[in-house]
PDB file of N, CA and C in Angstrom:
ATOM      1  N   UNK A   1     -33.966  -3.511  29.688  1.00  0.00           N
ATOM      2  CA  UNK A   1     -34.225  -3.091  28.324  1.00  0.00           C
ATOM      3  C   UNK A   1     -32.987  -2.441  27.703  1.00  0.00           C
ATOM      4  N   UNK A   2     -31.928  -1.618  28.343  1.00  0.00           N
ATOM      5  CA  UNK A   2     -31.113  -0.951  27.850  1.00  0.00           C
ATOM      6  C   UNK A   2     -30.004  -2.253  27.593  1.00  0.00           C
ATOM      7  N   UNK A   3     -30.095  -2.943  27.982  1.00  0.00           N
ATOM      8  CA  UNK A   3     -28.778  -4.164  27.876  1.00  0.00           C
ATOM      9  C   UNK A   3     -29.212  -4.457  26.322  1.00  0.00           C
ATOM     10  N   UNK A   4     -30.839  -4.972  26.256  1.00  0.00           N
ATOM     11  CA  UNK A   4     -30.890  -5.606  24.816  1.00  0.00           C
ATOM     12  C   UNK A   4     -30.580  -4.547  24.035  1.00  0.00           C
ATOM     13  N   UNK A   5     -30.828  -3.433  24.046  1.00  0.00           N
ATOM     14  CA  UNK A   5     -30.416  -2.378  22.863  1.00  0.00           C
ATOM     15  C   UNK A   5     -28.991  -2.233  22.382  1.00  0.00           C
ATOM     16  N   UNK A   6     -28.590  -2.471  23.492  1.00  0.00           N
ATOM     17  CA  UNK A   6     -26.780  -2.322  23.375  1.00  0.00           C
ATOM     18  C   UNK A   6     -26.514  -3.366  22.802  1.00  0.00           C
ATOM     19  N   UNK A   7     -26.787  -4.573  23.251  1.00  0.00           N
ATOM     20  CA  UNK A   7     -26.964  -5.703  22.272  1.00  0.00           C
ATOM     21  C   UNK A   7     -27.447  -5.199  20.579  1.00  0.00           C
ATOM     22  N   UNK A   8     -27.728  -4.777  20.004  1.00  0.00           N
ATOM     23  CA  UNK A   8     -28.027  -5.149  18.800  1.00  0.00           C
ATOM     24  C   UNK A   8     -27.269  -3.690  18.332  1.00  0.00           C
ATOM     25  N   UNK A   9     -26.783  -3.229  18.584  1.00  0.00           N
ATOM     26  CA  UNK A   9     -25.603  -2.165  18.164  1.00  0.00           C
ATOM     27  C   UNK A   9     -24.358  -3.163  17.578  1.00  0.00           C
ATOM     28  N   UNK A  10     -24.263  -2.923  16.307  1.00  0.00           N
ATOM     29  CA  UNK A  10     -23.418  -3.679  15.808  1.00  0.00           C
ATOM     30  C   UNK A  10     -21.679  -3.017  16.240  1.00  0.00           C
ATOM     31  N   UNK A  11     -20.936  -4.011  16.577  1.00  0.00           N
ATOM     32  CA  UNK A  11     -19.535  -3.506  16.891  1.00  0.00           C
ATOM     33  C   UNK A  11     -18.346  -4.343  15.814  1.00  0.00           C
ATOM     34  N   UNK A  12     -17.762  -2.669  16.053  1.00  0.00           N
ATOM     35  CA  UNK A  12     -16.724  -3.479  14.348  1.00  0.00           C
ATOM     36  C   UNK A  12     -15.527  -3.573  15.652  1.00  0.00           C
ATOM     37  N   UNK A  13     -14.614  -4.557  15.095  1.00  0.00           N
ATOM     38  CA  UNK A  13     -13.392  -5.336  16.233  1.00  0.00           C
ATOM     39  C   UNK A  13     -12.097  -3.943  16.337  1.00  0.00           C
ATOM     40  N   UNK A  14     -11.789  -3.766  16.725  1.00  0.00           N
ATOM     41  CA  UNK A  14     -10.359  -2.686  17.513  1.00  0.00           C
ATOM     42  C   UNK A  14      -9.861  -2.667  16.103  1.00  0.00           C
ATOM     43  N   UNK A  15      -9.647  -4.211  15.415  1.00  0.00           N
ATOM     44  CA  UNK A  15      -8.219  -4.159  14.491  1.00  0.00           C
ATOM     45  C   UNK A  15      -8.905  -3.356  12.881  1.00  0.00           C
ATOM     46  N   UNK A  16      -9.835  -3.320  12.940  1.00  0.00           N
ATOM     47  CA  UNK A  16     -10.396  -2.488  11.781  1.00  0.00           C
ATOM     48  C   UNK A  16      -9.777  -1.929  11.283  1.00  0.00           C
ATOM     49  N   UNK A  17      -9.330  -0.822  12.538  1.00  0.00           N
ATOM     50  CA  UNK A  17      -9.394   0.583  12.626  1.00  0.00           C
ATOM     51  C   UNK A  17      -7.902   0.694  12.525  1.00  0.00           C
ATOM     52  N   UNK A  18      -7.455  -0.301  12.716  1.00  0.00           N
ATOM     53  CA  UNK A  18      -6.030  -0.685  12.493  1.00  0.00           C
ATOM     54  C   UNK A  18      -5.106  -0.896  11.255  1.00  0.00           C
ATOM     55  N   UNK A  19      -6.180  -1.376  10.866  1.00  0.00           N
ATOM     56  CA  UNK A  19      -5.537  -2.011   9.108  1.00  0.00           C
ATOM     57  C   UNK A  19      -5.829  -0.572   8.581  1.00  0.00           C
ATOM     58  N   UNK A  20      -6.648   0.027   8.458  1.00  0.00           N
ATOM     59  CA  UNK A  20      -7.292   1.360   7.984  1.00  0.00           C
ATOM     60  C   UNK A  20      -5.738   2.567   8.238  1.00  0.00           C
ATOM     61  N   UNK A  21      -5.324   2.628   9.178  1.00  0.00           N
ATOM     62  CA  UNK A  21      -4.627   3.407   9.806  1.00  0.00           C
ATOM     63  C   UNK A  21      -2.985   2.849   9.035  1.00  0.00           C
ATOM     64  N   UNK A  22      -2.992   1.015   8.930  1.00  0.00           N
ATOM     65  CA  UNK A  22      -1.793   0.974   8.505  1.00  0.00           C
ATOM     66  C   UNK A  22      -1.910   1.319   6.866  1.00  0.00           C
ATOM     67  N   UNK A  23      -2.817   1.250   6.398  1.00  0.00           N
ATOM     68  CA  UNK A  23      -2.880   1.145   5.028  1.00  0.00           C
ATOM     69  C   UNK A  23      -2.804   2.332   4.066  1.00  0.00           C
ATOM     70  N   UNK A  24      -3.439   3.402   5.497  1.00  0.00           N
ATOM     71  CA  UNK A  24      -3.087   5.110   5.010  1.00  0.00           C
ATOM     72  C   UNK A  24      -1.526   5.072   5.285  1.00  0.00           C
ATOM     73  N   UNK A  25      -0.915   4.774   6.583  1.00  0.00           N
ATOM     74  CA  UNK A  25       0.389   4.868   6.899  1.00  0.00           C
ATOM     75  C   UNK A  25       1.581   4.690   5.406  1.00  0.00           C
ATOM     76  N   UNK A  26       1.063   2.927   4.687  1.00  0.00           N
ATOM     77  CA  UNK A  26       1.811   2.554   3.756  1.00  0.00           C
ATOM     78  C   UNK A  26       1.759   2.937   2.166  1.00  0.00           C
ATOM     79  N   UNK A  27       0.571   4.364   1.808  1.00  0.00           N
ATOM     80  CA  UNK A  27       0.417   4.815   0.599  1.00  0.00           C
ATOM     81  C   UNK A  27       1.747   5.662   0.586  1.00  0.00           C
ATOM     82  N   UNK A  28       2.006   5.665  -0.646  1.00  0.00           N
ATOM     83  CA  UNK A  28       3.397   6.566  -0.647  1.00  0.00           C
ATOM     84  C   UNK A  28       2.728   7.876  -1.712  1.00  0.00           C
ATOM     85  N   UNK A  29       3.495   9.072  -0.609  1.00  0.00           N
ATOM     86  CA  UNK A  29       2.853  10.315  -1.441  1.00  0.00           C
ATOM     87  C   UNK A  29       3.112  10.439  -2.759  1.00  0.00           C
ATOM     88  N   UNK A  30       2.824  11.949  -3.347  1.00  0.00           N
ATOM     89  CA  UNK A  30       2.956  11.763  -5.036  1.00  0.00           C
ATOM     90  C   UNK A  30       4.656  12.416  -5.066  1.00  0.00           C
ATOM     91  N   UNK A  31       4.560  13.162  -3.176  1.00  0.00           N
ATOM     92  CA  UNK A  31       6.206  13.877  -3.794  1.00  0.00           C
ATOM     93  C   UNK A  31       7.463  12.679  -3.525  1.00  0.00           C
ATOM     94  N   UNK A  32       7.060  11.549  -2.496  1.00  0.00           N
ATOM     95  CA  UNK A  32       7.426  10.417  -2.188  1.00  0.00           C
ATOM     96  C   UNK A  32       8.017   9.659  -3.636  1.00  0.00           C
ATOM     97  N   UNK A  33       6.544   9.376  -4.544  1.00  0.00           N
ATOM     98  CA  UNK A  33       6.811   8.770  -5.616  1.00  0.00           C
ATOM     99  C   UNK A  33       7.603   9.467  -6.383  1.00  0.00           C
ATOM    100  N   UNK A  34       7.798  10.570  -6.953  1.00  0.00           N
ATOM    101  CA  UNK A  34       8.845  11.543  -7.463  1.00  0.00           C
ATOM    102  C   UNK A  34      10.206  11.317  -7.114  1.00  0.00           C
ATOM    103  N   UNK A  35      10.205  11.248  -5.991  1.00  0.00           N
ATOM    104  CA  UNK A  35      11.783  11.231  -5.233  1.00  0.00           C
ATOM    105  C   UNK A  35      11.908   9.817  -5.538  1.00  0.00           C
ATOM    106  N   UNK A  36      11.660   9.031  -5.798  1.00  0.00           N
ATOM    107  CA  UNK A  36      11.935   7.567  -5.740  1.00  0.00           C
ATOM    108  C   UNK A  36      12.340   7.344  -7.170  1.00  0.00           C
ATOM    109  N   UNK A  37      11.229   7.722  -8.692  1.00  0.00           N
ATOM    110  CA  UNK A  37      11.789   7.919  -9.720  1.00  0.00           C
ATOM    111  C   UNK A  37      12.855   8.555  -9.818  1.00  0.00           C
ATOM    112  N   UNK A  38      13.216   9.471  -9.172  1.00  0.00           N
ATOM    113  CA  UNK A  38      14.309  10.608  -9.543  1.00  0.00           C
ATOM    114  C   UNK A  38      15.951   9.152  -8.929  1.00  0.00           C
ATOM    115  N   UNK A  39      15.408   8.568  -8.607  1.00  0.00           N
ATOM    116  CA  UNK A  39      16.149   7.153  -7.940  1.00  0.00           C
ATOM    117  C   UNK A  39      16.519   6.442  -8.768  1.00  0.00           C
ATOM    118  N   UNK A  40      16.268   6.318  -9.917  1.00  0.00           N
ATOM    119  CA  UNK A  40      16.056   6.113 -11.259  1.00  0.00           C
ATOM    120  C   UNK A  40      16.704   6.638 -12.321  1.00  0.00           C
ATOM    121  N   UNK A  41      16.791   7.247 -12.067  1.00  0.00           N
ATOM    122  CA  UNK A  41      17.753   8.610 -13.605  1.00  0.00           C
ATOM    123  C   UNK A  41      16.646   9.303 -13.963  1.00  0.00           C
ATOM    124  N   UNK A  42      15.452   9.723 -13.066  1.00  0.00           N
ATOM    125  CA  UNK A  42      14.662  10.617 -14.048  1.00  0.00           C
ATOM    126  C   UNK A  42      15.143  12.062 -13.543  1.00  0.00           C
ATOM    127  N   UNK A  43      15.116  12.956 -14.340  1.00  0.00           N
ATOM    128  CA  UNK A  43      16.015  14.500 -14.211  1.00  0.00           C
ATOM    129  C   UNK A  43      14.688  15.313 -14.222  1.00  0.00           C
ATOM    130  N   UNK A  44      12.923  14.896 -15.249  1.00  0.00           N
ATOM    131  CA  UNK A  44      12.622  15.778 -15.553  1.00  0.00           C
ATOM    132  C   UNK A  44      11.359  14.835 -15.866  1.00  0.00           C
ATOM    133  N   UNK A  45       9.976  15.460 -14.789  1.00  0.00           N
ATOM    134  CA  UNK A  45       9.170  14.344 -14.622  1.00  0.00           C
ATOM    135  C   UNK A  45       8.111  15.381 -15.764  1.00  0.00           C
ATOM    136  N   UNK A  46       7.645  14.302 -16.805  1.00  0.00           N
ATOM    137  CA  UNK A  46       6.569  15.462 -17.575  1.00  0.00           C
ATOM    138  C   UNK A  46       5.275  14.859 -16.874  1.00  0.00           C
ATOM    139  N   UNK A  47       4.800  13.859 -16.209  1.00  0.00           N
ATOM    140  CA  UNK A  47       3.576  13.028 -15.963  1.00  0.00           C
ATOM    141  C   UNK A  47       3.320  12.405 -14.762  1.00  0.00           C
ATOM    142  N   UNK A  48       2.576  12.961 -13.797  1.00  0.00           N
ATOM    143  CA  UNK A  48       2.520  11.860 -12.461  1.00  0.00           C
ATOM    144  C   UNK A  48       1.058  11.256 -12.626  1.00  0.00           C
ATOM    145  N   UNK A  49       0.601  10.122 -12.403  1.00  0.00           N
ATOM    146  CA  UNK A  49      -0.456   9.622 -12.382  1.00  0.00           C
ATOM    147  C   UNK A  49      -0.617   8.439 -11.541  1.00  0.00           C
ATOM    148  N   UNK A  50      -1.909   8.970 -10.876  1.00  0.00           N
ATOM    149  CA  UNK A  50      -2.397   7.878  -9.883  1.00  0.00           C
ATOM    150  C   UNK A  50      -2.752   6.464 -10.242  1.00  0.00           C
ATOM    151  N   UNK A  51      -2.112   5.336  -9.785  1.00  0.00           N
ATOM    152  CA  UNK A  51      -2.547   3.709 -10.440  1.00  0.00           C
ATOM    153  C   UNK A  51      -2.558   2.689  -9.703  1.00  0.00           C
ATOM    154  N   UNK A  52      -3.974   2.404  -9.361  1.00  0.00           N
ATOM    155  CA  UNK A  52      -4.285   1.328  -8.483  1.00  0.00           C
ATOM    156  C   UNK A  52      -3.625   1.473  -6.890  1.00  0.00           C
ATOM    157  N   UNK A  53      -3.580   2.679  -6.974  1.00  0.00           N
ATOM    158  CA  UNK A  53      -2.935   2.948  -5.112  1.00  0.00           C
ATOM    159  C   UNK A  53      -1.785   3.253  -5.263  1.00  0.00           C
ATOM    160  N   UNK A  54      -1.260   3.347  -6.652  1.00  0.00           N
ATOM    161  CA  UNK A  54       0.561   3.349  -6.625  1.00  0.00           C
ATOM    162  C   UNK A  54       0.500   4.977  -7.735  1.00  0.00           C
ATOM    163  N   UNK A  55       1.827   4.666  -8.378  1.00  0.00           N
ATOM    164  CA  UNK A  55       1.911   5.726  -9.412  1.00  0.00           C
ATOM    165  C   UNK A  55       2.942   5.568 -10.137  1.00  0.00           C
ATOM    166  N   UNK A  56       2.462   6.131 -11.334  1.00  0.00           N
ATOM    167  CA  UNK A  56       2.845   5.750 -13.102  1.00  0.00           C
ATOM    168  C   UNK A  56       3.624   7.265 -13.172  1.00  0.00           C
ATOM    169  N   UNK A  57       5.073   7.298 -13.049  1.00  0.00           N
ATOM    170  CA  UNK A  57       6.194   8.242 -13.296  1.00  0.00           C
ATOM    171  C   UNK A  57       6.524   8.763 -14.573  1.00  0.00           C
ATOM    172  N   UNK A  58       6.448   9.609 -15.550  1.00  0.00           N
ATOM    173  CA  UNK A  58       7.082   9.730 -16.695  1.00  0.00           C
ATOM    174  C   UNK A  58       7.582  11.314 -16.823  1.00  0.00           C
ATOM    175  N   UNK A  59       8.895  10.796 -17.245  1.00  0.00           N
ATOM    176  CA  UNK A  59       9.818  11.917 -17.861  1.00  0.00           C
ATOM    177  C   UNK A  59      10.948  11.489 -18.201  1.00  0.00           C
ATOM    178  N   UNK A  60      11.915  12.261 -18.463  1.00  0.00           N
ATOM    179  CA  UNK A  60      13.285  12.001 -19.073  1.00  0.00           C
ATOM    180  C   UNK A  60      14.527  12.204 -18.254  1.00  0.00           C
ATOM    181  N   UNK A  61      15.082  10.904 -18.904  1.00  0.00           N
ATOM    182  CA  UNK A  61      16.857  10.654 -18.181  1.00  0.00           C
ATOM    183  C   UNK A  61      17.184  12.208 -18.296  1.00  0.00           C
ATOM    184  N   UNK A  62      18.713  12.380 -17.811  1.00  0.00           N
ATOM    185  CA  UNK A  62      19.855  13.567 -18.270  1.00  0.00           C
ATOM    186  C   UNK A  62      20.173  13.109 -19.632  1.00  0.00           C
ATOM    187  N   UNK A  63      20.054  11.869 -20.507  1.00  0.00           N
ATOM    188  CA  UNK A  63      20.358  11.905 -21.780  1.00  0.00           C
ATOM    189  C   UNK A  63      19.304  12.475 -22.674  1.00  0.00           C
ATOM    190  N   UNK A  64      18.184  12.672 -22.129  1.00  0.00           N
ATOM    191  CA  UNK A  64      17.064  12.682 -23.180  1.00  0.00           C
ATOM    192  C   UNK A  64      15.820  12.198 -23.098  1.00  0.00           C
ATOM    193  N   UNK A  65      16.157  10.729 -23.010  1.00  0.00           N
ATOM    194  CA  UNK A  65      15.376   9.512 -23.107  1.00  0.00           C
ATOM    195  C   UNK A  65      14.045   9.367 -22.292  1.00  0.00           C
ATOM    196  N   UNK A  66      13.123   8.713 -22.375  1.00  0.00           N
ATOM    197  CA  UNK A  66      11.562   8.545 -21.719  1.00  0.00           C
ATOM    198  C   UNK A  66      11.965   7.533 -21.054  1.00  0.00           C
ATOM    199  N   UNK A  67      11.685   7.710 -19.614  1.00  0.00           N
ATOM    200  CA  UNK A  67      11.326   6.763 -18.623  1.00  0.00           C
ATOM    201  C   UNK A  67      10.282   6.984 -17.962  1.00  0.00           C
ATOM    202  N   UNK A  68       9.786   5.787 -17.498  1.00  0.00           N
ATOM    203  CA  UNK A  68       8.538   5.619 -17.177  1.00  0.00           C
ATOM    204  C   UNK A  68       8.827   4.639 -15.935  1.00  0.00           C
ATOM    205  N   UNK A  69       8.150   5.272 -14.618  1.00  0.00           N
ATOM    206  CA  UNK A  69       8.524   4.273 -13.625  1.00  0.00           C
ATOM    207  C   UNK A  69       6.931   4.329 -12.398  1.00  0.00           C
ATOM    208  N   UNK A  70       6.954   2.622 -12.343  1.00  0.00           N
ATOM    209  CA  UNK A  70       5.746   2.454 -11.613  1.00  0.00           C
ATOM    210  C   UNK A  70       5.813   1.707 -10.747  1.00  0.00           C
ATOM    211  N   UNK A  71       5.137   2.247  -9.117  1.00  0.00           N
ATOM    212  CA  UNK A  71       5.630   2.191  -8.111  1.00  0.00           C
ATOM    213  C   UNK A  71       4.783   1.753  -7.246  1.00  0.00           C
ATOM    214  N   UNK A  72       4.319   1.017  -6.386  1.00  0.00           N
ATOM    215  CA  UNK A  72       3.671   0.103  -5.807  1.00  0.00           C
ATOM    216  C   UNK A  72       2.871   1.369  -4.474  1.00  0.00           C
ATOM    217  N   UNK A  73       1.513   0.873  -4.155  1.00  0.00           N
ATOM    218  CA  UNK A  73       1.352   1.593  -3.017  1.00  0.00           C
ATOM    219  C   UNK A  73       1.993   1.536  -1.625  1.00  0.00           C
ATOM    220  N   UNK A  74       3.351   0.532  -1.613  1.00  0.00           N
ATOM    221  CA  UNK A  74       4.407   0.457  -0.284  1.00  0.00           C
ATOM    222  C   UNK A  74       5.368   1.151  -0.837  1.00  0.00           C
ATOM    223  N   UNK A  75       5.774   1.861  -2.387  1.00  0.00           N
ATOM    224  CA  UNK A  75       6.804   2.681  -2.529  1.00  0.00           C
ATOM    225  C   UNK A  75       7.658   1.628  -2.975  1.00  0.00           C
ATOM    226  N   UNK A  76       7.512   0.446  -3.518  1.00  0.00           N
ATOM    227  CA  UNK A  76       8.519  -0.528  -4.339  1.00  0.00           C
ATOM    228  C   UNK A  76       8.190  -0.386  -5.942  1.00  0.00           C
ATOM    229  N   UNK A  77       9.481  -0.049  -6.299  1.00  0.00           N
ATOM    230  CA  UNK A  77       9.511   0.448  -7.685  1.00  0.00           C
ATOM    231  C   UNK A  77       8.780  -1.254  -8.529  1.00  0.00           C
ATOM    232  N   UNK A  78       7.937  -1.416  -9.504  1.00  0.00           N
ATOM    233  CA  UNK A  78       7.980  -2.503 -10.056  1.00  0.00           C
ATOM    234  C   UNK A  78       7.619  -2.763 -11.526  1.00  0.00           C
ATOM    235  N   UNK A  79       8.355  -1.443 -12.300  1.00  0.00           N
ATOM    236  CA  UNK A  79       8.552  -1.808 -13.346  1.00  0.00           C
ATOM    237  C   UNK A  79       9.255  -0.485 -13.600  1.00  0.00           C
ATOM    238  N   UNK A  80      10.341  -0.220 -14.476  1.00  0.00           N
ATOM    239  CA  UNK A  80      10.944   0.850 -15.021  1.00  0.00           C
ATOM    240  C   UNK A  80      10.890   0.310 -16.601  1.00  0.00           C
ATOM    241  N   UNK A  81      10.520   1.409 -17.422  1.00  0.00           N
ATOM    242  CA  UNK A  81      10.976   1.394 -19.071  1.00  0.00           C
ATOM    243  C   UNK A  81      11.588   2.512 -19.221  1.00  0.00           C
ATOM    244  N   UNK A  82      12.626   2.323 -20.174  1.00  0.00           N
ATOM    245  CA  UNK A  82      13.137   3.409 -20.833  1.00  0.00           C
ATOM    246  C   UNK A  82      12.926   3.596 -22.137  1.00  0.00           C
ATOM    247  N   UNK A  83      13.633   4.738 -22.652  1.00  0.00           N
ATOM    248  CA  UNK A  83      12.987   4.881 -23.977  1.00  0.00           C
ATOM    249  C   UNK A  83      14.843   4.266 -25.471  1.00  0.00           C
ATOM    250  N   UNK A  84      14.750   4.162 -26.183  1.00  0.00           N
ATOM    251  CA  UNK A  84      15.938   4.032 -26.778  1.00  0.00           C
ATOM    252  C   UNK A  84      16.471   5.378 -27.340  1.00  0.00           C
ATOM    253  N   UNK A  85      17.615   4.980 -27.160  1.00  0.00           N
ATOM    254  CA  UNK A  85      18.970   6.614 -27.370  1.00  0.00           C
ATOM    255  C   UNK A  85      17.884   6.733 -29.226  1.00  0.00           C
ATOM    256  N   UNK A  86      18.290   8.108 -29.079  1.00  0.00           N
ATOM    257  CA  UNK A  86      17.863   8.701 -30.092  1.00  0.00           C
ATOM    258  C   UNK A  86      18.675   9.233 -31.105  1.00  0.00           C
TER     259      UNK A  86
END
């Protein structure tokens, strides 16, 4: 009787627990994402925001200017805007 019970205990596979583990491993923190804009020319972050697992950077060059930089949840920058000289 104890065999069939164990039997119907559902079992999730080793690699689950794996992908789970790499996928926390490959989020990049918010001070991560900071340092990476600052990679960028940003001097002076007014905005961090969480997006789709990644994050939406905004503040200003040393000239002034608005940049905005958004960064993938592996920490690959994939889009920068700037703002025009003023």
């Amino acid at each position: 009787m104890a065999i069939a019970t164990l039997a119907a205990i559902p079992v999730t596979p080793a690699y689950a627990d794996d992908d789970d583990d790499r996928n926390i491993r490959s989020r990049v923190s918010e001070a991560q994402a900071v340092r990476i804009a600052r990679g960028y020319g940003m001097v002076r972050v007014t905005e961090v925001e969480r997006d789709d697992g990644g994050w939406e950077i905004e503040g200003r060059d040393r000239r002034g200017r608005e940049v905005k930089v958004t960064i993938n949840r592996l920490g690959r920058v994939t889009k920068v805007e700037r703002g025009d000289d003023d």
